[in-house]
N, C-alpha and C. Protein backbone atom coordinates (compact mmCIF):
# COMPACT_ATOMS: atom_id res chain seq x y z
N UNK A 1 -42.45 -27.58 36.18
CA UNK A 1 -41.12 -27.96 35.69
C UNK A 1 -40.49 -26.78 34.96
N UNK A 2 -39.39 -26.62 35.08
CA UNK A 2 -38.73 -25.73 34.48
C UNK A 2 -38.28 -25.88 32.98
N UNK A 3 -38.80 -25.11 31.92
CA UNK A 3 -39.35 -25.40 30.61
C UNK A 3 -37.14 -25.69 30.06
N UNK A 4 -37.30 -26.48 29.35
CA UNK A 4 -36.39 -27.15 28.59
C UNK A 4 -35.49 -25.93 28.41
N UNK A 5 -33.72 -26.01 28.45
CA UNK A 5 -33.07 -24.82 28.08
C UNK A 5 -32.76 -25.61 26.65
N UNK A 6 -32.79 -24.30 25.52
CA UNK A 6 -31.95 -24.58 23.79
C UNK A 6 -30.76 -25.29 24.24
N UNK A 7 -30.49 -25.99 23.13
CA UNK A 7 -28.96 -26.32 22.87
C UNK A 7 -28.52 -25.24 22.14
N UNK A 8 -26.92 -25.17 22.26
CA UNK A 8 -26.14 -24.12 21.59
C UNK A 8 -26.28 -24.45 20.22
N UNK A 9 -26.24 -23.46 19.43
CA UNK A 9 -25.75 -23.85 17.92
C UNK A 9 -24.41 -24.35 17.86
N UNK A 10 -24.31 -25.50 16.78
CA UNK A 10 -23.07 -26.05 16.93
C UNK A 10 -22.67 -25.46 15.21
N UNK A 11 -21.40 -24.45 15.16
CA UNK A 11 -21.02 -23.48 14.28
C UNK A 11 -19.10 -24.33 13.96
N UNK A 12 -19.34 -24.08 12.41
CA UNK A 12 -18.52 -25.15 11.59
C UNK A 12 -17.65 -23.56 11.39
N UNK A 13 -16.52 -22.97 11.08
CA UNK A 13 -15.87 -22.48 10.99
C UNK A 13 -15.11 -22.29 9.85
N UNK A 14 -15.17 -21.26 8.85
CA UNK A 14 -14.15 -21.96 7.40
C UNK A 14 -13.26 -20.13 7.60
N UNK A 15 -12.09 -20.27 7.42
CA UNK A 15 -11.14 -18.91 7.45
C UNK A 15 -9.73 -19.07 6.84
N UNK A 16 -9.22 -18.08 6.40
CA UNK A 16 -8.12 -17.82 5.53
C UNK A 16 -6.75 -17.42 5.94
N UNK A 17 -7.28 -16.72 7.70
CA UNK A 17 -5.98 -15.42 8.06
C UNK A 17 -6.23 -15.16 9.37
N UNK A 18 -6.23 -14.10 9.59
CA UNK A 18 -5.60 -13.99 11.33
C UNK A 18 -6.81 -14.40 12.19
N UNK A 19 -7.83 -14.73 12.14
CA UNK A 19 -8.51 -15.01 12.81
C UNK A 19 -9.32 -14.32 13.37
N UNK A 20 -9.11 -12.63 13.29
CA UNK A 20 -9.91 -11.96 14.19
C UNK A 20 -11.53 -11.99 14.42
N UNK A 21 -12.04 -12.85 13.28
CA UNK A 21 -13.67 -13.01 13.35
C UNK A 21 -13.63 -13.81 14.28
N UNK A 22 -13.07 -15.38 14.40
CA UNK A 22 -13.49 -16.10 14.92
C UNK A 22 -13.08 -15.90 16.51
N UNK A 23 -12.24 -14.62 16.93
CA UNK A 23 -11.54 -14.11 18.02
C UNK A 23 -12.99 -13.65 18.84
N UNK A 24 -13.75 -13.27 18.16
CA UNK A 24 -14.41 -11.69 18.01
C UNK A 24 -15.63 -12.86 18.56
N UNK A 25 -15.93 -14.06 17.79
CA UNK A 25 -17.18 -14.67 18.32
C UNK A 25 -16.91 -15.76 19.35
N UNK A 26 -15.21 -15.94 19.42
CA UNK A 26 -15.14 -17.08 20.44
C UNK A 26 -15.80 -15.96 21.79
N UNK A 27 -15.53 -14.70 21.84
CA UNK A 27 -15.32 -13.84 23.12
C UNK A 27 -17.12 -13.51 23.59
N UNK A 28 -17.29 -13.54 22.56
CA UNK A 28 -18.99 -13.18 22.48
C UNK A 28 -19.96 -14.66 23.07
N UNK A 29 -18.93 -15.55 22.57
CA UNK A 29 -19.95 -17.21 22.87
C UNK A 29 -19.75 -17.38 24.60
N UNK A 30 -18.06 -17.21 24.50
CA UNK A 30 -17.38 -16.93 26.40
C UNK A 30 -18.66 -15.63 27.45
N UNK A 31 -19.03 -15.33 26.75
CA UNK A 31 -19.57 -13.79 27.48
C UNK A 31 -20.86 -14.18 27.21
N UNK A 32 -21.60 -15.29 26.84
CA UNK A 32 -23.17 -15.78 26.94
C UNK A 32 -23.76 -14.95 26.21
N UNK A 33 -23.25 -13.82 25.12
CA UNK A 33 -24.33 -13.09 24.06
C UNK A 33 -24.33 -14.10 22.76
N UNK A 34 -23.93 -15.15 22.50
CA UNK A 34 -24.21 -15.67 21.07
C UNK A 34 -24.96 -17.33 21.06
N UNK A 35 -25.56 -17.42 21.61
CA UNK A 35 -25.93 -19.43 21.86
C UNK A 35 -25.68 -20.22 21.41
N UNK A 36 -24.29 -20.09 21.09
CA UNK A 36 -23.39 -21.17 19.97
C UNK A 36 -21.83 -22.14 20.76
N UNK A 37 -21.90 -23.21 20.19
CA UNK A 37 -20.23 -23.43 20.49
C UNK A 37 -19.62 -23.48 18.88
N UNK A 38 -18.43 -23.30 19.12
CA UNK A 38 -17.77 -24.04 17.88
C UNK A 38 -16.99 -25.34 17.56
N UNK A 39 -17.79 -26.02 16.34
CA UNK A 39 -17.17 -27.13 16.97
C UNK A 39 -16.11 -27.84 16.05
N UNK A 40 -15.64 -26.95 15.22
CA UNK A 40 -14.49 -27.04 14.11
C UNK A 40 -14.18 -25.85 13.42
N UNK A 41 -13.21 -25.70 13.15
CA UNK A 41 -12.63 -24.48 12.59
C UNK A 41 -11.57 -25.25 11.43
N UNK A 42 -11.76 -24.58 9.84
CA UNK A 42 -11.48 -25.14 8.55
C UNK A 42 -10.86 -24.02 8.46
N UNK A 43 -9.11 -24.33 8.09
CA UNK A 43 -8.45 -23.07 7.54
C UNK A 43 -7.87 -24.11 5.94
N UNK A 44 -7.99 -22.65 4.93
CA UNK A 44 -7.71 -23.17 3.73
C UNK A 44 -5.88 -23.18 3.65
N UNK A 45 -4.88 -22.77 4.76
CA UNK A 45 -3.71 -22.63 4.83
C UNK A 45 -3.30 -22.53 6.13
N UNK A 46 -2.11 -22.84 6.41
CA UNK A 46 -1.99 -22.72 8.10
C UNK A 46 -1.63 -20.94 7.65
N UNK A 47 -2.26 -20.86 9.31
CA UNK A 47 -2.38 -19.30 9.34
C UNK A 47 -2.73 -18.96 11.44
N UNK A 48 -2.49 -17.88 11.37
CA UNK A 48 -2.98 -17.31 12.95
C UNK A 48 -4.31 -17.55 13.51
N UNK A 49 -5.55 -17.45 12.15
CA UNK A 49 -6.89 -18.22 12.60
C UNK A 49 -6.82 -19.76 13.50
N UNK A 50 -6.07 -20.57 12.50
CA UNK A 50 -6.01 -22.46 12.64
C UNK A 50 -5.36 -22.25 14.26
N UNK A 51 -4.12 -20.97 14.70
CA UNK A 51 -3.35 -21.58 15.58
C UNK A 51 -4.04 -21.02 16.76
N UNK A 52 -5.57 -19.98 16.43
CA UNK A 52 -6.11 -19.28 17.67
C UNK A 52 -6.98 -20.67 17.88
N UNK A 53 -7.68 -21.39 17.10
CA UNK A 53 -8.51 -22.69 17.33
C UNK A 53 -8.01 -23.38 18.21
N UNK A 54 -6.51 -23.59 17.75
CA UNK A 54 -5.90 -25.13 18.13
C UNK A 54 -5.45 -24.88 19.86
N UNK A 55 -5.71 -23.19 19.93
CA UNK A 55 -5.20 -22.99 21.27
C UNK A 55 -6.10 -22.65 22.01
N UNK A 56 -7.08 -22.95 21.72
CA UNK A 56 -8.47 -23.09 22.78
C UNK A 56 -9.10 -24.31 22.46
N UNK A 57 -8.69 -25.62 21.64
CA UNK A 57 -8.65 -27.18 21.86
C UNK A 57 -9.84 -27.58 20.83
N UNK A 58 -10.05 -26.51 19.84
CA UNK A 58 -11.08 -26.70 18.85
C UNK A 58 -10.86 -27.28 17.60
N UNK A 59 -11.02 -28.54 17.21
CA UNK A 59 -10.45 -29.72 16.04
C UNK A 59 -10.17 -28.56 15.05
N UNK A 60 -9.35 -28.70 14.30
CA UNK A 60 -8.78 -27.84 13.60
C UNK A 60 -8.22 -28.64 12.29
N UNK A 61 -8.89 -28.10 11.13
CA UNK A 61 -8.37 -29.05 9.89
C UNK A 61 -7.50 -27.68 9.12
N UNK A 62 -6.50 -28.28 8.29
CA UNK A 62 -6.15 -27.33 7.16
C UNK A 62 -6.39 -27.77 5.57
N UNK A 63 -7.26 -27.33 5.31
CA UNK A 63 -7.68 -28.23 3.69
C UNK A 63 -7.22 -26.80 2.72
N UNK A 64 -6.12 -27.00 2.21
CA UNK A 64 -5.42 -26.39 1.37
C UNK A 64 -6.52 -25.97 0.01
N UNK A 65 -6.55 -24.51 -0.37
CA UNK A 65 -7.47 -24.68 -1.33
C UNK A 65 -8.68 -24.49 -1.47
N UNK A 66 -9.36 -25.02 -2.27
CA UNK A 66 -10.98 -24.60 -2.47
C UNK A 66 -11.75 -26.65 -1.50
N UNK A 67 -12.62 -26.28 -0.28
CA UNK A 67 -13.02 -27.82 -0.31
C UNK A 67 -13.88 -28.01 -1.24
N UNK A 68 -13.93 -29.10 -1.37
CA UNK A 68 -14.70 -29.85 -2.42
C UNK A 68 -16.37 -30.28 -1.61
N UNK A 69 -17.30 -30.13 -2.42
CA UNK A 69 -18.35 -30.33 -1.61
C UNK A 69 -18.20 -31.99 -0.95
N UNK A 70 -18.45 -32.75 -1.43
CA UNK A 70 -18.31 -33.75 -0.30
C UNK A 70 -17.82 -33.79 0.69
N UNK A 71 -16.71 -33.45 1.30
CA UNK A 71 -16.03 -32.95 1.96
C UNK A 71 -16.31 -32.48 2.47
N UNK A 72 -16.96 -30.87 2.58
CA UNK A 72 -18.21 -30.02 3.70
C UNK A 72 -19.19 -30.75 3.88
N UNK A 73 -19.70 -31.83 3.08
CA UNK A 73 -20.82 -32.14 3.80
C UNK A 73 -20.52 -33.56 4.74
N UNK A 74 -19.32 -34.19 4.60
CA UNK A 74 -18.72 -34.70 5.41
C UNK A 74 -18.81 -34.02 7.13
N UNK A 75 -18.32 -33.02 6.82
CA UNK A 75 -17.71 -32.36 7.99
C UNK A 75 -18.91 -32.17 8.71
N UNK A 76 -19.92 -31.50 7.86
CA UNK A 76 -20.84 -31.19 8.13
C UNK A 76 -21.98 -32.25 9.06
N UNK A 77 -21.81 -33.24 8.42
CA UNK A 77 -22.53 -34.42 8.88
C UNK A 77 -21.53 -35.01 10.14
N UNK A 78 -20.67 -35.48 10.28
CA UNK A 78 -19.79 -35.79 11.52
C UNK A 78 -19.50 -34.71 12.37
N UNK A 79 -19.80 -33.29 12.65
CA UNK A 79 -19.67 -32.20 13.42
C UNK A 79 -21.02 -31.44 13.94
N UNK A 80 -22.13 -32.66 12.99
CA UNK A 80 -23.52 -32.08 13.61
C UNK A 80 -23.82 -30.76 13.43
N UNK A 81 -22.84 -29.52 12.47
CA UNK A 81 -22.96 -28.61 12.84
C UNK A 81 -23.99 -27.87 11.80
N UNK A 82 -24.63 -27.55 12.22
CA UNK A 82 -26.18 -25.96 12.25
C UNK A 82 -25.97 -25.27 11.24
N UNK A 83 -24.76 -24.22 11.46
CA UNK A 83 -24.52 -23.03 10.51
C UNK A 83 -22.57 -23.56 10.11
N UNK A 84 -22.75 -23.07 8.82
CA UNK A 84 -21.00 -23.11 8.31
C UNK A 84 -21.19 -21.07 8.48
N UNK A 85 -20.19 -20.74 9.31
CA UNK A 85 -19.70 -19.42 9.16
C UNK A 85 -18.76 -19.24 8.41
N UNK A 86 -18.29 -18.46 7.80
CA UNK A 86 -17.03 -18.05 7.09
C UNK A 86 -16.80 -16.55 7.74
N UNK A 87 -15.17 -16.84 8.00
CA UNK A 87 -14.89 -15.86 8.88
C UNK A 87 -13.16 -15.60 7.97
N UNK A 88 -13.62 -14.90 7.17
CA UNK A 88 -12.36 -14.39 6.28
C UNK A 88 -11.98 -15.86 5.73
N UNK A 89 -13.02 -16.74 4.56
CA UNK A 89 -12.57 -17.57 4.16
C UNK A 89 -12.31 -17.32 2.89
N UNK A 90 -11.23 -17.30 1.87
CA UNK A 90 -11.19 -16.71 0.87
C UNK A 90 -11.20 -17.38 -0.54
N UNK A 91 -12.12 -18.48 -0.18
CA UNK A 91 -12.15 -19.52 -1.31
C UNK A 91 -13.75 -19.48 -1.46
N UNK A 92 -14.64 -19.85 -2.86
CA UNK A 92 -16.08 -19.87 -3.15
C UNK A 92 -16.33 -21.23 -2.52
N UNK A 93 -17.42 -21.38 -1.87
CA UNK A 93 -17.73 -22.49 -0.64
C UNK A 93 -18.79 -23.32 -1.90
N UNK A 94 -18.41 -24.29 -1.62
CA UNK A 94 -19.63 -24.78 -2.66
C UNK A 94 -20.91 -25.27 -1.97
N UNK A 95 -21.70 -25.37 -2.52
CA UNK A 95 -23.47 -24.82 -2.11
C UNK A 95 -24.00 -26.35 -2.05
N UNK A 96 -24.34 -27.44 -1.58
CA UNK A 96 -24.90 -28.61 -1.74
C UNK A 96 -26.37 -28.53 -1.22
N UNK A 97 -27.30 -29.62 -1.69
CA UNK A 97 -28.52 -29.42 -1.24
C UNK A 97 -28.51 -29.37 0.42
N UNK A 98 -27.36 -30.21 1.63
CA UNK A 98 -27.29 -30.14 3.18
C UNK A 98 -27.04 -28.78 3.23
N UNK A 99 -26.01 -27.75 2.71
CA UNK A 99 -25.46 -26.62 3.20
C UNK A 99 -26.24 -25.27 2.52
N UNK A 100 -27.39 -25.51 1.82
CA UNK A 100 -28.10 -24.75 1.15
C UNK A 100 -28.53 -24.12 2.68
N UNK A 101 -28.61 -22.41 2.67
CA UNK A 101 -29.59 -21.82 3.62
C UNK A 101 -28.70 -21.80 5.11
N UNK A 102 -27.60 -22.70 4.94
CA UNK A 102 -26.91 -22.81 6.34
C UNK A 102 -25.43 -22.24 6.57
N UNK A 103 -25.28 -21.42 5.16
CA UNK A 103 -23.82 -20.43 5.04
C UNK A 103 -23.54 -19.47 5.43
N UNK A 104 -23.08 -18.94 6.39
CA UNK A 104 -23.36 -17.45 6.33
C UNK A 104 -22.05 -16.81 6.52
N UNK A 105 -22.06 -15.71 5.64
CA UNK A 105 -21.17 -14.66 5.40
C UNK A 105 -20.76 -13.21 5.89
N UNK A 106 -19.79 -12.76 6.14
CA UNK A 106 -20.08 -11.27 6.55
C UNK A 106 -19.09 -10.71 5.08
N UNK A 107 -19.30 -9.56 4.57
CA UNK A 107 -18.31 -8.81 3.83
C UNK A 107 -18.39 -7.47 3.93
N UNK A 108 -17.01 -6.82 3.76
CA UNK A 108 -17.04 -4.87 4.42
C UNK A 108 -17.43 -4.33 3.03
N UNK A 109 -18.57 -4.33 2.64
CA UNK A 109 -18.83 -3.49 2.30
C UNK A 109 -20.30 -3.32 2.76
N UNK A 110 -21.69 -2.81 1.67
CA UNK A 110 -23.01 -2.82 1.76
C UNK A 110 -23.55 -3.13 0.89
N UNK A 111 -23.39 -4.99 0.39
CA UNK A 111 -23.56 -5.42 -0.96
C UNK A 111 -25.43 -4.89 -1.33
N UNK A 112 -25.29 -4.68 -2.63
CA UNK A 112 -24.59 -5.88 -3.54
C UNK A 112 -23.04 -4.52 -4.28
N UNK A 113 -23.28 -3.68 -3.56
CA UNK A 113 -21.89 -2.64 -3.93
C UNK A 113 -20.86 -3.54 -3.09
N UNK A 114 -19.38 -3.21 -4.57
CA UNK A 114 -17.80 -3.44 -3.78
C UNK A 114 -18.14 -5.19 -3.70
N UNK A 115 -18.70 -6.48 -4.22
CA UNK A 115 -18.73 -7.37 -4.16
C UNK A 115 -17.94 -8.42 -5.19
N UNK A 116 -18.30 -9.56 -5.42
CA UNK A 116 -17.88 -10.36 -6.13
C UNK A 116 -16.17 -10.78 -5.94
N UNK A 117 -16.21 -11.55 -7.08
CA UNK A 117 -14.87 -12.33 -7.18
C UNK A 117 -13.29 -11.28 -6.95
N UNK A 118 -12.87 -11.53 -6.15
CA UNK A 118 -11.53 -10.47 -6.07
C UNK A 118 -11.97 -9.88 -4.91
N UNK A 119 -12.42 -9.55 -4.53
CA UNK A 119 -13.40 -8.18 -3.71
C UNK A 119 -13.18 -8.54 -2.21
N UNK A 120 -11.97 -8.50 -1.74
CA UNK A 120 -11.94 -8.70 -0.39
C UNK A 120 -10.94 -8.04 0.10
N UNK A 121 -10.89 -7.66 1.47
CA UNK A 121 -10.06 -6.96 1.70
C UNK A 121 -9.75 -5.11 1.63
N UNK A 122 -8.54 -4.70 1.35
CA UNK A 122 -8.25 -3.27 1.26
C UNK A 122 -8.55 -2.62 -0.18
N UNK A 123 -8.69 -4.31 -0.80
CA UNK A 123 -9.68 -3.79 -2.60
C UNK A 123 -10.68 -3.20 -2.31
N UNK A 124 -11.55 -3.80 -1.54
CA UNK A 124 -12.98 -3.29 -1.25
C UNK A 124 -13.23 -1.96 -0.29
N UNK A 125 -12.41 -1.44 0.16
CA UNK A 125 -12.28 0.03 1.10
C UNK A 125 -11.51 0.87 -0.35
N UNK A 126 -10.92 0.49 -1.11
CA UNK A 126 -10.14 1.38 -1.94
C UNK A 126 -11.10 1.35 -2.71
N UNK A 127 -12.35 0.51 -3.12
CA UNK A 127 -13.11 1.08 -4.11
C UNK A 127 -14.00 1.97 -3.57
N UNK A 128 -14.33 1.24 -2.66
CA UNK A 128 -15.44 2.36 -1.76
C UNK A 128 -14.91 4.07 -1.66
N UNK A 129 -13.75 4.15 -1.08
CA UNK A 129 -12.85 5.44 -0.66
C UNK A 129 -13.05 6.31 -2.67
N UNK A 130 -12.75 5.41 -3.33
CA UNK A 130 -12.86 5.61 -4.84
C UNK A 130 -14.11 6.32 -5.11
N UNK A 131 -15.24 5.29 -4.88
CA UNK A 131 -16.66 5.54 -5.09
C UNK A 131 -17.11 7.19 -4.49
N UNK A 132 -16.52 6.88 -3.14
CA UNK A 132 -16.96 8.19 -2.24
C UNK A 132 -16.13 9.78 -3.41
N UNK A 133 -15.07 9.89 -3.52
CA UNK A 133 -14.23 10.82 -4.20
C UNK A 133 -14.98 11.17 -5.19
N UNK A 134 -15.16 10.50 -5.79
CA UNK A 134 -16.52 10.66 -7.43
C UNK A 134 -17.46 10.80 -7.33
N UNK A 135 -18.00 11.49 -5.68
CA UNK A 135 -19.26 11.39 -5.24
C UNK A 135 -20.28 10.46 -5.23
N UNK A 136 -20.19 9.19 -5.51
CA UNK A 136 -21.13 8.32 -5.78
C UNK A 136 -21.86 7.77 -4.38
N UNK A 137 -20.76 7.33 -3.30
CA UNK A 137 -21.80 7.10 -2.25
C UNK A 137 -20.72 8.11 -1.40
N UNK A 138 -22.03 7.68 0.21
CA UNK A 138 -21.28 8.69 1.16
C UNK A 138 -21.02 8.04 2.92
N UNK A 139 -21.57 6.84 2.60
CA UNK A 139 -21.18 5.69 3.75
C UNK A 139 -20.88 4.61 3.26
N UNK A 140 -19.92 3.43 4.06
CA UNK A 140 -20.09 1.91 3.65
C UNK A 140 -20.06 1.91 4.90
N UNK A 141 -19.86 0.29 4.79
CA UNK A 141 -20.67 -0.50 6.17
C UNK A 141 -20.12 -2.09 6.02
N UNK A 142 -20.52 -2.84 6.36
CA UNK A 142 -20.52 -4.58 6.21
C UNK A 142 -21.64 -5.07 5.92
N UNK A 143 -21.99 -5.96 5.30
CA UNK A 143 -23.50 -7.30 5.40
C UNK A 143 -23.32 -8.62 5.60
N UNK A 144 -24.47 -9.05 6.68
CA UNK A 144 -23.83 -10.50 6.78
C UNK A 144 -25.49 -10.71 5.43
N UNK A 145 -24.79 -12.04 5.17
CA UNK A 145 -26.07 -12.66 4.24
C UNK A 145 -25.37 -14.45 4.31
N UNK A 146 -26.39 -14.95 3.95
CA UNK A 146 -26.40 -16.30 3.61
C UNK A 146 -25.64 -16.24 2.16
N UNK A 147 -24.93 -17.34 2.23
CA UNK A 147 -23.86 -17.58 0.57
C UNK A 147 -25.04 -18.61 -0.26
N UNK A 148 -24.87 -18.27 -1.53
CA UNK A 148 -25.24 -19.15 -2.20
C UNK A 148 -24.10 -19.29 -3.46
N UNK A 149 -24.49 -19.78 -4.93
CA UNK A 149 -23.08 -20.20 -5.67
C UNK A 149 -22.31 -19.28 -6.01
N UNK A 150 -22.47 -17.87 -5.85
CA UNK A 150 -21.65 -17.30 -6.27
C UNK A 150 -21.11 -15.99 -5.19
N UNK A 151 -20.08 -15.30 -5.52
CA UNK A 151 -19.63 -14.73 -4.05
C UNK A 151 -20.39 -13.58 -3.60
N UNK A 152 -20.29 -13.34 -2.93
CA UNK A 152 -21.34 -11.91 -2.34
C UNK A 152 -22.71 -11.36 -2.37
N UNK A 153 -23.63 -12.80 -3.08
CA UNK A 153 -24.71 -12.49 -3.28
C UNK A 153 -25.52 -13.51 -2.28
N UNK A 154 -26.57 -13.62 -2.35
CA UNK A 154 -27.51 -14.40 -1.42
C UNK A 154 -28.38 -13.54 -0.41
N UNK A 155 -29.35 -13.74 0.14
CA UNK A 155 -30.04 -13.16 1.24
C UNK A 155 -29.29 -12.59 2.28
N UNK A 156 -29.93 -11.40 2.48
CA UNK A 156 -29.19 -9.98 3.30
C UNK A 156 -29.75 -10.44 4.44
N UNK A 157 -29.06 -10.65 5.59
CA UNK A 157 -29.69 -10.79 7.13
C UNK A 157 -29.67 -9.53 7.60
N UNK A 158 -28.51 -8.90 8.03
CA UNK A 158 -28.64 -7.16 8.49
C UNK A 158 -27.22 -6.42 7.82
N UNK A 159 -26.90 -5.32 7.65
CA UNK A 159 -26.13 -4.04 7.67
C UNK A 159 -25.87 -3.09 8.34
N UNK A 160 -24.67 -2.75 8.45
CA UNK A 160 -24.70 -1.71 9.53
C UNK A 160 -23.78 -1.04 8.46
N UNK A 161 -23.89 0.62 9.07
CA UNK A 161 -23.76 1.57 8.08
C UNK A 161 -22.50 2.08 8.87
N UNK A 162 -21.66 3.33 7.95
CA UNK A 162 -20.57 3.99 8.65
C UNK A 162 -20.28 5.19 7.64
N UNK A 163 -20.34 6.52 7.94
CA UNK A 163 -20.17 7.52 7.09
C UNK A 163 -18.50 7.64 6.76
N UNK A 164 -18.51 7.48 5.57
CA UNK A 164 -17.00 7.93 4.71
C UNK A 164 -16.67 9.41 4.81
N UNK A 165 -15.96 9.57 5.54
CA UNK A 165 -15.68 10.98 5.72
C UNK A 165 -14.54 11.84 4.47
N UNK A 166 -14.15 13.22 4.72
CA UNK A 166 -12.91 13.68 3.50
C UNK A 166 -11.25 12.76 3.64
N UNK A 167 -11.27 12.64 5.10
CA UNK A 167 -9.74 12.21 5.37
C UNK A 167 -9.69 10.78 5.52
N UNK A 168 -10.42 10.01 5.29
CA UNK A 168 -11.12 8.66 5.14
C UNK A 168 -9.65 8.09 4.25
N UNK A 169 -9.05 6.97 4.47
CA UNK A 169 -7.96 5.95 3.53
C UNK A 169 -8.80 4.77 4.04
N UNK A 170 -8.13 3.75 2.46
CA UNK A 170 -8.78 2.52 2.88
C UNK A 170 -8.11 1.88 4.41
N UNK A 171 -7.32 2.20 4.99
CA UNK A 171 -6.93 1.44 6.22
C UNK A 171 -8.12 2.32 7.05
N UNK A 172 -8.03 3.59 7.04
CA UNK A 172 -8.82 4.17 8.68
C UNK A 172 -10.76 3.25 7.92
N UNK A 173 -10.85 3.71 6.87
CA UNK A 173 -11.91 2.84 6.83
C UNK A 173 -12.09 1.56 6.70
N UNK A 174 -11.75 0.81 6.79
CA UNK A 174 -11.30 -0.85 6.94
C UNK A 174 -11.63 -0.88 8.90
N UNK A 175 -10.60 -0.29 9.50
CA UNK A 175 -10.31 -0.02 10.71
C UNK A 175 -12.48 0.13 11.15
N UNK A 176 -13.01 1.56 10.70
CA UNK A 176 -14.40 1.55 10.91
C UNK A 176 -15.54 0.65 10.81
N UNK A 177 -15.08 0.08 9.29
CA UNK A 177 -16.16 -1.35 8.83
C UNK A 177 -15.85 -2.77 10.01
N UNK A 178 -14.41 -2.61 10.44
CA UNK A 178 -14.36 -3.49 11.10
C UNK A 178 -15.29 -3.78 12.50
N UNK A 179 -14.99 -2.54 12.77
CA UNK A 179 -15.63 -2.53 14.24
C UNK A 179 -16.96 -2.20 14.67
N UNK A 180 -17.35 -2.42 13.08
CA UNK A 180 -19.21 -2.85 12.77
C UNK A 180 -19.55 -3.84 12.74
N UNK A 181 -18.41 -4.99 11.75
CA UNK A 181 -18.47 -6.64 11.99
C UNK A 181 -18.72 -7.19 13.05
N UNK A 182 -17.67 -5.97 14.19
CA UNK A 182 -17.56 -6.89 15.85
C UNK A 182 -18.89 -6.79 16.31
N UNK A 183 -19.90 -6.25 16.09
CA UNK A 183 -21.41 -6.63 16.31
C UNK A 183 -22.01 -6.70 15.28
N UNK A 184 -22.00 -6.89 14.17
CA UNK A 184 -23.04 -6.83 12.94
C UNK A 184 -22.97 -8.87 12.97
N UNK A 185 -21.80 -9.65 12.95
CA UNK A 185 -22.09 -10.97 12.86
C UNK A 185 -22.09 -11.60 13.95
N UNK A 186 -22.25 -11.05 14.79
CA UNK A 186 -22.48 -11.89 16.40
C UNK A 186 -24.11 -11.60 16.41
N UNK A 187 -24.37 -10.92 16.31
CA UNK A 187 -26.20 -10.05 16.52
C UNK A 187 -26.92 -10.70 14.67
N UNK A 188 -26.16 -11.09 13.71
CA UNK A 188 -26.42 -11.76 12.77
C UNK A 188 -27.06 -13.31 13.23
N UNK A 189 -26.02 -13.83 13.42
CA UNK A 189 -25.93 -15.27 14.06
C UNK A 189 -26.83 -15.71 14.99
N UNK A 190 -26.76 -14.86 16.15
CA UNK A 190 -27.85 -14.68 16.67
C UNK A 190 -29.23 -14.39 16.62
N UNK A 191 -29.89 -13.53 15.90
CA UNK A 191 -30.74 -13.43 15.11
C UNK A 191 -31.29 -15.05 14.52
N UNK A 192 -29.88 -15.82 13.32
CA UNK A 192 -30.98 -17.27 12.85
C UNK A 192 -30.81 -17.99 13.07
N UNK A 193 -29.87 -17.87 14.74
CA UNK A 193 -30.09 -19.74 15.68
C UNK A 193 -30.97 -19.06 16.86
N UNK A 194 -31.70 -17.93 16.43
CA UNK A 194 -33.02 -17.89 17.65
C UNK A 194 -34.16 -18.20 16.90
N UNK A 195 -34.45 -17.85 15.62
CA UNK A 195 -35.36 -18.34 15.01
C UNK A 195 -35.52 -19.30 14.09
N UNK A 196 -34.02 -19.98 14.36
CA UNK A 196 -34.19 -21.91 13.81
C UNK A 196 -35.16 -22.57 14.77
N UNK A 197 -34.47 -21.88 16.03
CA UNK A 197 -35.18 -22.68 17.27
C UNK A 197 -35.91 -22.43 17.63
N UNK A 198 -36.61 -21.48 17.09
CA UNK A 198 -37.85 -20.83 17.40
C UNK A 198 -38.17 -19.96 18.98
């Protein structure tokens, strides 16, 4: 008999803005490198993320704001879903004993540097670009990790690195960290719905 195929991971979606993460893994799930579907996508505002969902037929909520844990674990429990990704969600996710271990995050930098509260975005390339000038470091990069209660900390899954060069601005480096994400959280993801399932 031909041994049993996995089910896909079924991946809960939480985002803030244009969508390009969840662009980046719908294309990767389409192209058979990620063993996932998605089976809801949570925007905290209508935005270009909610309207890339709604246009490939993926339930699409807008919960204004920070959700409230009941609420994720609502979702969580009626969507069956595995892993909550956050894909540029810009609110602190709250941590319940169901969603403990099942959060996962990407952020541009190489925490636990350039992290915490505020820390998203062209803040986090302008400190880095900062850091580099004062000689302090001489690459950043992205990390995906699991979230726990507070922002940017929790278990490191992988990093990928990128040398800060002299003519380096936070856009051309933003632009570099990015296009480390486009495989650092697909090859993340992958990585702990192969060894959920063993």
């Amino acid at each position: 008999m031909p041994a049993k195929q996995a089910r896909n991971a079924r991946l809960l979606v939480l985002l803030s803005g244009s969508g390009r993460t969840l662009e980046n893994l719908l294309a990767r799930i389409d192209a058979g490198e990620l063993p996932a579907e998605i089976v809801r996508v949570v925007a905290s505002k209508p935005c270009r993320g909610a309207d890339i969902a709604r246009a490939r037929d993926i339930p699409t909520d807008i919960i204004p704001g920070s959700i409230n844990p009941e609420a994720l674990d609502d979702l969580v429990a009626r969507d069956r879903a595995d892993w909550i990704v956050l894909a540029g969600y810009l609110r602190l996710v709250p941590i319940t004993p169901t969603t403990r271990g099942r959060i996962v995050n990407i952020h541009p930098a190489l925490l636990p540097a350039f992290g915490g509260p505020g820390m998203h975005g062209m803040k986090v390339h302008a400190a880095a670009i900062d850091a580099y000038r004062r000689g302090e470091i001489t690459e950043s990069g992205c990390t995906v990790h699991l979230a726990d209660d507070t922002y940017d900390t929790g278990p490191i899954i992988l990093q990928r690195r990128c040398p800060i060069t002299p003519d380096d601005t936070p856009e051309t480096l933003a632009a570099k960290v990015f296009n480390l994400e486009l495989e650092a959280y697909p090859a993340a993801l992958k990585q702990l719905i192969t060894s959920a399932t063993g």
